[in-house]
Each structure stands twice: as C-alpha cells, then as structure tokens.
Protein backbone atom coordinates (compact mmCIF):
# COMPACT_ATOMS: atom_id res chain seq x y z
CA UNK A 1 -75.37 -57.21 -50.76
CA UNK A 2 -75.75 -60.16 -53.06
CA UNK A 3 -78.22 -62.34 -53.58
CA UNK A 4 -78.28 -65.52 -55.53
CA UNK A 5 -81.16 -67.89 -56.43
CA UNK A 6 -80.97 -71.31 -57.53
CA UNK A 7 -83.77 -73.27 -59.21
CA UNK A 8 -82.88 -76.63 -58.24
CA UNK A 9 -85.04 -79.86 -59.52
CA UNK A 10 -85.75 -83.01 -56.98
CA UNK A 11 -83.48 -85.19 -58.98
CA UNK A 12 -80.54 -82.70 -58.12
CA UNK A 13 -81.38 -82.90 -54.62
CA UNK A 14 -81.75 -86.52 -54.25
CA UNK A 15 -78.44 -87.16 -56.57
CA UNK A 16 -76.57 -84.71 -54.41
CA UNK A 17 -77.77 -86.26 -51.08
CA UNK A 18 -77.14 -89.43 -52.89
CA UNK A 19 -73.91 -89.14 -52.39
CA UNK A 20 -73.06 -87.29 -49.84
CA UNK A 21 -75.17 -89.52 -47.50
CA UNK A 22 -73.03 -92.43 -47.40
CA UNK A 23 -69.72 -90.50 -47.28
CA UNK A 24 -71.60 -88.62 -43.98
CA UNK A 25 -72.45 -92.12 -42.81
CA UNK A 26 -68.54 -93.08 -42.77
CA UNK A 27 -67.83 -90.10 -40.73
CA UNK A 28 -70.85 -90.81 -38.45
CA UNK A 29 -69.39 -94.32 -37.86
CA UNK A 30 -66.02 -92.86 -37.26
CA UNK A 31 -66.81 -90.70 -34.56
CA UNK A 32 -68.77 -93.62 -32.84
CA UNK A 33 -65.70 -95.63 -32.66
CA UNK A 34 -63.77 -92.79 -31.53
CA UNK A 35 -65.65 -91.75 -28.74
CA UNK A 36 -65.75 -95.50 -27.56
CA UNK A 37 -61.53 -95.77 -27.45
CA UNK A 38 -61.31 -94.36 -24.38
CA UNK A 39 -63.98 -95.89 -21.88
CA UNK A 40 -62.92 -99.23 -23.68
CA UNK A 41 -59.76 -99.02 -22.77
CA UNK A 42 -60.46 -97.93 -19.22
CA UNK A 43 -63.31 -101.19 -19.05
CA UNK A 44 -59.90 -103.27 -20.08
CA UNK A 45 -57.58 -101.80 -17.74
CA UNK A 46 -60.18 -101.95 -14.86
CA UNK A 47 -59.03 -105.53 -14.57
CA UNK A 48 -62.15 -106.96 -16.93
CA UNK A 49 -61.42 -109.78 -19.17
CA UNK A 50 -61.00 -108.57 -22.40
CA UNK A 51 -63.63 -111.76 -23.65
CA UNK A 52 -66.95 -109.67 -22.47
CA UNK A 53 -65.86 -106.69 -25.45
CA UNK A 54 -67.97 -107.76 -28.60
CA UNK A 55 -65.59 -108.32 -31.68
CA UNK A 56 -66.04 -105.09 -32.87
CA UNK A 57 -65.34 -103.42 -29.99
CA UNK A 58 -62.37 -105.16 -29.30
CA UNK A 59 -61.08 -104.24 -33.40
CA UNK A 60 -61.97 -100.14 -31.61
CA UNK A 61 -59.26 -101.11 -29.46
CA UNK A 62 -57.36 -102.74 -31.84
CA UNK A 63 -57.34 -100.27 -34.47
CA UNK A 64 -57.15 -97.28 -31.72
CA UNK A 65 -54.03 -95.11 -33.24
CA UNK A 66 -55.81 -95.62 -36.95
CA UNK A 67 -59.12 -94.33 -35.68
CA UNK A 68 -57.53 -91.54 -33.91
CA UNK A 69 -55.49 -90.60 -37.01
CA UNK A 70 -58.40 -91.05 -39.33
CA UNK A 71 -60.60 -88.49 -36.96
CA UNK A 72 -57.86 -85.83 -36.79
CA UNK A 73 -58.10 -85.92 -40.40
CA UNK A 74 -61.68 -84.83 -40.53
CA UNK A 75 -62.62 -81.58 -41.78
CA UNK A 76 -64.57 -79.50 -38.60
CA UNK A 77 -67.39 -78.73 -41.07
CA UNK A 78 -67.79 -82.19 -41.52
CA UNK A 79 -68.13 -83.14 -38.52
CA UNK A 80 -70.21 -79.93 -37.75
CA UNK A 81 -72.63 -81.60 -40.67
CA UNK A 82 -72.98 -84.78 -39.28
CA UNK A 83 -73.70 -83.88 -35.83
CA UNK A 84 -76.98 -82.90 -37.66
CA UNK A 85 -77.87 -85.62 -39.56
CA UNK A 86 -77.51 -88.05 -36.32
C-alpha cells in the first residue's frame, strides 16, 4: 500500500478551484437545460402557445439536438462532480 502526502498552500487551492469553478458552472448550466428539453417540449405539444415559454426557454427548445449533443459529450466524472457542487 502506498501512501502519498501533499503539502498544498491556500493559493494552490483557490487557483485550482479558480478554474475549475467556472468550467463546473458550464456543465451545471448544461444539465439544467437538458433536463428542461423534454417537459418543454411536451408543455408545447400539449397545445400551449409557444408565447408563455420565456426566451430562454424557448432557445432550450431551439437549440435541443446541440444541447443533447453537447451533454453526451460530458465526461461521467464530470457530471458525477457537479452533482456535488449544486
């Protein structure tokens, strides 16, 4: 068995989270607008007017095959880490 220690200072910490944060903030956002394609699109086809979906959630609809694409594309762990944070 191994063991392996790591002294690391406050700056490293906040520089690493730093970055990551924001990146983890995109994937966040991501997975919002994923999870919202579907009951959108069922509010739509329910016979609603598509003028009571906010602009953003009509560019969800809009931008539904990118979004999907874009998600498939993100690593489990990721997502796994984010689930966390949120």
């Amino acid at each position: 068995m191994f063991f392996v220690f790591l002294e690391l200072s406050n700056e490293t910490i906040a520089l690493t989270l730093g970055q990551m944060l924001p990146m983890i903030a995109h994937y966040k956002t991501l997975t919002d607008k994923y999870n919202l394609i579907e009951p959108l699109k069922e509010l739509v086809m329910d016979g609603s007017s598509e003028d009571v979906l906010t602009p953003e959630h009509r560019n969800v609809i809009d931008n539904a095959d990118s979004i999907r694409e874009q998600y498939k594309q993100t690593p489990v762990h990721l997502n796994r880490l984010c689930s966390k944070f949120y």
